[in-house]
N, C-alpha and C. Protein backbone atom coordinates (compact mmCIF):
# COMPACT_ATOMS: atom_id res chain seq x y z
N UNK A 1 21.04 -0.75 112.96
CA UNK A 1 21.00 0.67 112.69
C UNK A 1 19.56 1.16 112.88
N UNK A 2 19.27 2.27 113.25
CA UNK A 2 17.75 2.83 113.76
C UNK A 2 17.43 3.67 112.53
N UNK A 3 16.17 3.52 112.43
CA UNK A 3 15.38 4.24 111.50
C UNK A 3 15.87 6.07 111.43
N UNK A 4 16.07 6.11 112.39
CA UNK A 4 16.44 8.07 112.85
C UNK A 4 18.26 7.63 112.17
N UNK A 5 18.48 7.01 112.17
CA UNK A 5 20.35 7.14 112.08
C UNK A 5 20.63 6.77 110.72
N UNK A 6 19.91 5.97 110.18
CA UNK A 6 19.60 5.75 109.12
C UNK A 6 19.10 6.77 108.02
N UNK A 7 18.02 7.96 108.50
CA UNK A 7 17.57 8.46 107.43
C UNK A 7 18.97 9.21 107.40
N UNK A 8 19.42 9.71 108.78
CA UNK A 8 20.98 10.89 108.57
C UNK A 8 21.89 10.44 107.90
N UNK A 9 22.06 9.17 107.58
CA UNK A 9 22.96 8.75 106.40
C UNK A 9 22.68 8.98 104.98
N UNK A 10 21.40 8.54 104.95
CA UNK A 10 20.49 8.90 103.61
C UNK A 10 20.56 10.57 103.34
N UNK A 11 20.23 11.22 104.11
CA UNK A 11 20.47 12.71 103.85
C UNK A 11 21.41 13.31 103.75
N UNK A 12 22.88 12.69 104.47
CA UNK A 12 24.00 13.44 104.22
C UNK A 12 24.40 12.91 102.59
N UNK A 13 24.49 11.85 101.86
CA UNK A 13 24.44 11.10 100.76
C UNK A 13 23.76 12.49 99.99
N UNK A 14 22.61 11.92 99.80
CA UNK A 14 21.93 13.28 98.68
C UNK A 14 22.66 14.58 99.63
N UNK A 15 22.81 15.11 100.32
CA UNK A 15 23.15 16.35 99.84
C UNK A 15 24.88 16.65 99.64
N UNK A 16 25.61 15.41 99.58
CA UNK A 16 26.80 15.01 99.46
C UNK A 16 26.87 15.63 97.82
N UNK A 17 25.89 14.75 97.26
CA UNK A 17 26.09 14.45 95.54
C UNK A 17 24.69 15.79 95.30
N UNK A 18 24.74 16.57 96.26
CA UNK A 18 23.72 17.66 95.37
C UNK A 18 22.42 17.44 95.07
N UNK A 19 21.71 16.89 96.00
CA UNK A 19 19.92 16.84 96.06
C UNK A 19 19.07 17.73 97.34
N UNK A 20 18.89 18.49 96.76
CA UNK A 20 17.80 19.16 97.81
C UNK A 20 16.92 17.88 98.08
N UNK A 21 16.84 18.55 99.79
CA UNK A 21 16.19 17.28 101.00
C UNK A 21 14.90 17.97 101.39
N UNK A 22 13.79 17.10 101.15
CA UNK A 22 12.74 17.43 101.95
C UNK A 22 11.87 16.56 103.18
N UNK A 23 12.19 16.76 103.95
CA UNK A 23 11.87 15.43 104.85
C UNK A 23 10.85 16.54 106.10
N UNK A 24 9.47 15.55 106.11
CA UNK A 24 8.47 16.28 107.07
C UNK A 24 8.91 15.78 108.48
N UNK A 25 9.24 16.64 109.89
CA UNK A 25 9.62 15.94 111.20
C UNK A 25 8.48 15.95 111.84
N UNK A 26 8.39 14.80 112.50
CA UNK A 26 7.14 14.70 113.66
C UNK A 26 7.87 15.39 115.07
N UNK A 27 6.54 15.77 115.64
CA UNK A 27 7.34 16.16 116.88
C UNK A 27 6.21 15.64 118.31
N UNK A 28 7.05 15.49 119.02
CA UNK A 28 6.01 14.76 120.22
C UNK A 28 5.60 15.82 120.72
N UNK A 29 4.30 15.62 120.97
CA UNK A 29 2.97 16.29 121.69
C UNK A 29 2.58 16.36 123.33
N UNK A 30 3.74 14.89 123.83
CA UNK A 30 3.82 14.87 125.25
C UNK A 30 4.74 13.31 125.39
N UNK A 31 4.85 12.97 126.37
CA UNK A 31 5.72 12.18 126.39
C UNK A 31 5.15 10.68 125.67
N UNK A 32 6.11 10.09 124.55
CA UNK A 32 5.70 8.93 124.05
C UNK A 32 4.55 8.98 122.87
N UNK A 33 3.92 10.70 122.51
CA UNK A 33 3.20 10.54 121.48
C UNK A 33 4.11 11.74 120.76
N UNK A 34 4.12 10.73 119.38
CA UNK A 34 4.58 11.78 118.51
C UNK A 34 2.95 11.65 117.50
N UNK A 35 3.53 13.25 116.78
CA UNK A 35 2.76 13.66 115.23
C UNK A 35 3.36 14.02 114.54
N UNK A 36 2.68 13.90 113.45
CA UNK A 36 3.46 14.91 112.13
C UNK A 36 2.31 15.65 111.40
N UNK A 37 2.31 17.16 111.81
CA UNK A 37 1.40 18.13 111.23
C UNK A 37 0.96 17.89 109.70
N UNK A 38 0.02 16.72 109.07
CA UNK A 38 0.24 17.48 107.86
C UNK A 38 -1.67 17.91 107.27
N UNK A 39 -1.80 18.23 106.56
CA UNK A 39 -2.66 18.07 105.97
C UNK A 39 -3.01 17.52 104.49
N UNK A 40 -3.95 16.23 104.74
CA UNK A 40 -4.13 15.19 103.42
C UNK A 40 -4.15 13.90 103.98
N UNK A 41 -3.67 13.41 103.50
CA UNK A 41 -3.94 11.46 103.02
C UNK A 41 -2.78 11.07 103.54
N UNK A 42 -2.58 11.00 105.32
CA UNK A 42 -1.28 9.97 105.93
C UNK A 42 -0.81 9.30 104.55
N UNK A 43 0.57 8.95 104.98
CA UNK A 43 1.80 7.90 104.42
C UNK A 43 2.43 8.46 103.46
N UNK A 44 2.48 9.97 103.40
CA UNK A 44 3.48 10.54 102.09
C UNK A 44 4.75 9.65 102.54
N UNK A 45 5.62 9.90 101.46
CA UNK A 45 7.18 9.18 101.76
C UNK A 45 7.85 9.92 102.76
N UNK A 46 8.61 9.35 103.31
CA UNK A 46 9.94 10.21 103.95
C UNK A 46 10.56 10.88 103.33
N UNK A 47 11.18 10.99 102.31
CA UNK A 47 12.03 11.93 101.98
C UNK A 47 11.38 12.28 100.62
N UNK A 48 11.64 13.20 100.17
CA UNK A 48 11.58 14.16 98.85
C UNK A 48 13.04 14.94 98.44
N UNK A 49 13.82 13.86 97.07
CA UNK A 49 14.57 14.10 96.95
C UNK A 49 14.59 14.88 95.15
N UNK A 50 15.69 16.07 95.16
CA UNK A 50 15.40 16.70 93.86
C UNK A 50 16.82 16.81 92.52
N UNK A 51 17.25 16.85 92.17
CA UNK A 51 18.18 17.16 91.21
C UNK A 51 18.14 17.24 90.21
N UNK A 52 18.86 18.22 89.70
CA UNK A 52 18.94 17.93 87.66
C UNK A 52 18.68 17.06 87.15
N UNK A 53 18.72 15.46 87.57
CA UNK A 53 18.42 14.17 87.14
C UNK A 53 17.26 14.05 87.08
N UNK A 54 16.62 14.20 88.28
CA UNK A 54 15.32 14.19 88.73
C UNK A 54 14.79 14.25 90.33
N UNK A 55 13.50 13.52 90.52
CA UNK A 55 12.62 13.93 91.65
C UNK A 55 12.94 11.99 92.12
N UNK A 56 13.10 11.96 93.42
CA UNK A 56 13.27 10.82 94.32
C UNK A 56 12.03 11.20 95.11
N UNK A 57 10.97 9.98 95.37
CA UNK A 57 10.50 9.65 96.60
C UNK A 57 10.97 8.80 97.15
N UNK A 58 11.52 8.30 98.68
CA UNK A 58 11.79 7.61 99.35
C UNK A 58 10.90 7.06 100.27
N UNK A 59 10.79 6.22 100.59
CA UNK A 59 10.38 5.96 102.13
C UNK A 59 11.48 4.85 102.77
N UNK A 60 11.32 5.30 104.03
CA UNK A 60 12.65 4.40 105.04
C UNK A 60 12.58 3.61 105.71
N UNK A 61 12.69 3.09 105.74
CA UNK A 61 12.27 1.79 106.88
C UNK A 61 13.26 0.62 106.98
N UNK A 62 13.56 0.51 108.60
CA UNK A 62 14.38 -0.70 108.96
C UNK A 62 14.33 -1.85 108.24
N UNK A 63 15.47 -2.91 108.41
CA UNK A 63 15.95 -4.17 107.80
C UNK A 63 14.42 -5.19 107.47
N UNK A 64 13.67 -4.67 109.18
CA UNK A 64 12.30 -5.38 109.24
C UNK A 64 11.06 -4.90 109.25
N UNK A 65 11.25 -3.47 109.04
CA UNK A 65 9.92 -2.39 108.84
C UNK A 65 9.38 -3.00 107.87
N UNK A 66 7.95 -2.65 107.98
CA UNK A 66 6.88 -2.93 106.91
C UNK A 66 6.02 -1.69 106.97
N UNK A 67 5.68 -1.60 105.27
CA UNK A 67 4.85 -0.25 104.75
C UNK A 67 3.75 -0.44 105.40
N UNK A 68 2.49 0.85 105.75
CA UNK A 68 1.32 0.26 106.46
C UNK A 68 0.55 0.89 104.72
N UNK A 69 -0.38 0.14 105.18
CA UNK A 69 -0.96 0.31 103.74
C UNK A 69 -1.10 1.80 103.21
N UNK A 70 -1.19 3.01 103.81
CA UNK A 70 -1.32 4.04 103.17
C UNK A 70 -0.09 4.60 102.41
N UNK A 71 1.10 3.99 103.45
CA UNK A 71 2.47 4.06 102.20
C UNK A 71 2.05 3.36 100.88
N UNK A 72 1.71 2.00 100.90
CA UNK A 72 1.81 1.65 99.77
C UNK A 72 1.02 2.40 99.32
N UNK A 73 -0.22 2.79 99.00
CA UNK A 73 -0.91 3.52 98.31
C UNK A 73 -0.14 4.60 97.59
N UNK A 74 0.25 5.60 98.44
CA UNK A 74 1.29 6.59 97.73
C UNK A 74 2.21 6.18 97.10
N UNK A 75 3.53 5.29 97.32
CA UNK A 75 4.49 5.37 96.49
C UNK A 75 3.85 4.24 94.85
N UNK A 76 2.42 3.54 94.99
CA UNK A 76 2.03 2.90 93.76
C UNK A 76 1.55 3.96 93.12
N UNK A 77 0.80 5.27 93.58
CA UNK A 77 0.06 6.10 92.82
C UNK A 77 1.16 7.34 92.75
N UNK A 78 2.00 7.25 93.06
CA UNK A 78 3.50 8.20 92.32
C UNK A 78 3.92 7.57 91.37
N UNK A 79 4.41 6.50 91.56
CA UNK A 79 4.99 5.48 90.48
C UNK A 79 4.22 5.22 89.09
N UNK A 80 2.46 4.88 89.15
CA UNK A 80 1.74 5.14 88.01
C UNK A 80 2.12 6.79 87.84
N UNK A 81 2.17 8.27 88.21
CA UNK A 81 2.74 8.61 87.92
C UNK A 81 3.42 9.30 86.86
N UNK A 82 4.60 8.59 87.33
CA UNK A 82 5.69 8.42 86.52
C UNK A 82 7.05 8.47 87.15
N UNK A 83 6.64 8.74 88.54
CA UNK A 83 7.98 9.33 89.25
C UNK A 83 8.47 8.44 89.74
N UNK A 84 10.12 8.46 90.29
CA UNK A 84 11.03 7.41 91.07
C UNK A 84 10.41 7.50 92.40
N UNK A 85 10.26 5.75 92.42
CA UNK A 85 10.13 5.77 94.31
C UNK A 85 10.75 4.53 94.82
N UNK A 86 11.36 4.87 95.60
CA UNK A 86 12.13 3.98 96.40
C UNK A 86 11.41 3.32 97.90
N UNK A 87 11.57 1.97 98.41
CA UNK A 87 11.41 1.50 99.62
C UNK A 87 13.28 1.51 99.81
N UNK A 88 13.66 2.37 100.65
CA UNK A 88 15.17 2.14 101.23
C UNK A 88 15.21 1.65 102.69
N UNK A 89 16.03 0.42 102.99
CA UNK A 89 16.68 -0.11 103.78
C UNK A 89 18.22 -0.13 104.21
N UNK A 90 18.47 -0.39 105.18
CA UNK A 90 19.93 -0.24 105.86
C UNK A 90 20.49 -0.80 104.62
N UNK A 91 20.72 -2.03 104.53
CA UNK A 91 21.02 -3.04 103.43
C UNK A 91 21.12 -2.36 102.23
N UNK A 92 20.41 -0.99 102.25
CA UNK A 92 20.72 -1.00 100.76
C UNK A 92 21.66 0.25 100.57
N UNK A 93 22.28 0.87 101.79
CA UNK A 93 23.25 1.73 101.90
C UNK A 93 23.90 2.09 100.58
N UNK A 94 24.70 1.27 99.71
CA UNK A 94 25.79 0.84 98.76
C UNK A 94 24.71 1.38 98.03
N UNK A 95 23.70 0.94 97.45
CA UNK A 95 23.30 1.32 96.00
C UNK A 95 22.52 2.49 96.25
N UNK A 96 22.09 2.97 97.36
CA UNK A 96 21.51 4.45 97.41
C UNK A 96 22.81 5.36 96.88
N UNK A 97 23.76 4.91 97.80
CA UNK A 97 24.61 5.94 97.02
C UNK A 97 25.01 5.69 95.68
N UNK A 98 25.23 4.50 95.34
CA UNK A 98 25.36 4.57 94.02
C UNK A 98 24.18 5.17 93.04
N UNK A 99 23.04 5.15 93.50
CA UNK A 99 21.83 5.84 92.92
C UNK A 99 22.09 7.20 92.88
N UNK A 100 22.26 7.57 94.12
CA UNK A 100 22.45 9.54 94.19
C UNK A 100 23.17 9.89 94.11
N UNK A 101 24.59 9.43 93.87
CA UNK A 101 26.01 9.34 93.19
C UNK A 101 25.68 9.46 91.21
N UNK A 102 24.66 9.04 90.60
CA UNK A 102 24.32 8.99 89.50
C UNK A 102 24.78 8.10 88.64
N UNK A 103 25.53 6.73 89.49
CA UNK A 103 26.00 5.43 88.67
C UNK A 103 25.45 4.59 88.89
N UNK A 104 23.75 4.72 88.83
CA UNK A 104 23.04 3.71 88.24
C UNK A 104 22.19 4.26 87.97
């Protein structure tokens, strides 16, 4: 499963069970370079998820993706915190939804 097909599963899920989606898109600049406009400190999460329950950070990444260190930085200094953050994988399909489903 691809990282792009993957997050569209993840997003139809939360907004299945009622979470506003915030997800930043990169867009290519010319052929083979993408960006993502932001301003600050690369590696926010992928998704920004919200509900009555609470606030989800995500980040996504394939079966064999690995965080580059500025992810980790963010989702450890959300997590001190206080907030939920997730590393989600294909593999973990079943319990995301059971997470944003609210049975666990």
């Amino acid at each position: 499963m691809t990282e792009a097909y993957f997050q569209s599963q993840v997003i139809m899920l939360a907004k299945l069970y009622g979470w506003l989606v915030m997800h930043i898109r990169s867009v290519e600049i010319r052929p083979g370079v993408w960006k993502t406009p932001i301003q600050g400190h690369p590696g926010f999460p992928d998704l920004v998820l919200c509900h009555p329950r609470g606030v989800i950070f995500a980040e996504l990444k394939s079966d064999k993706g690995r965080l580059s260190d500025m992810q980790e930085v963010w989702l450890r200094t959300l997590a001190d915190a206080g907030c939920e953050t997730y590393v989600w994988r294909p593999k973990d399909l079943k319990m995301i939804s059971d997470i944003l489903a609210g049975k666990i």
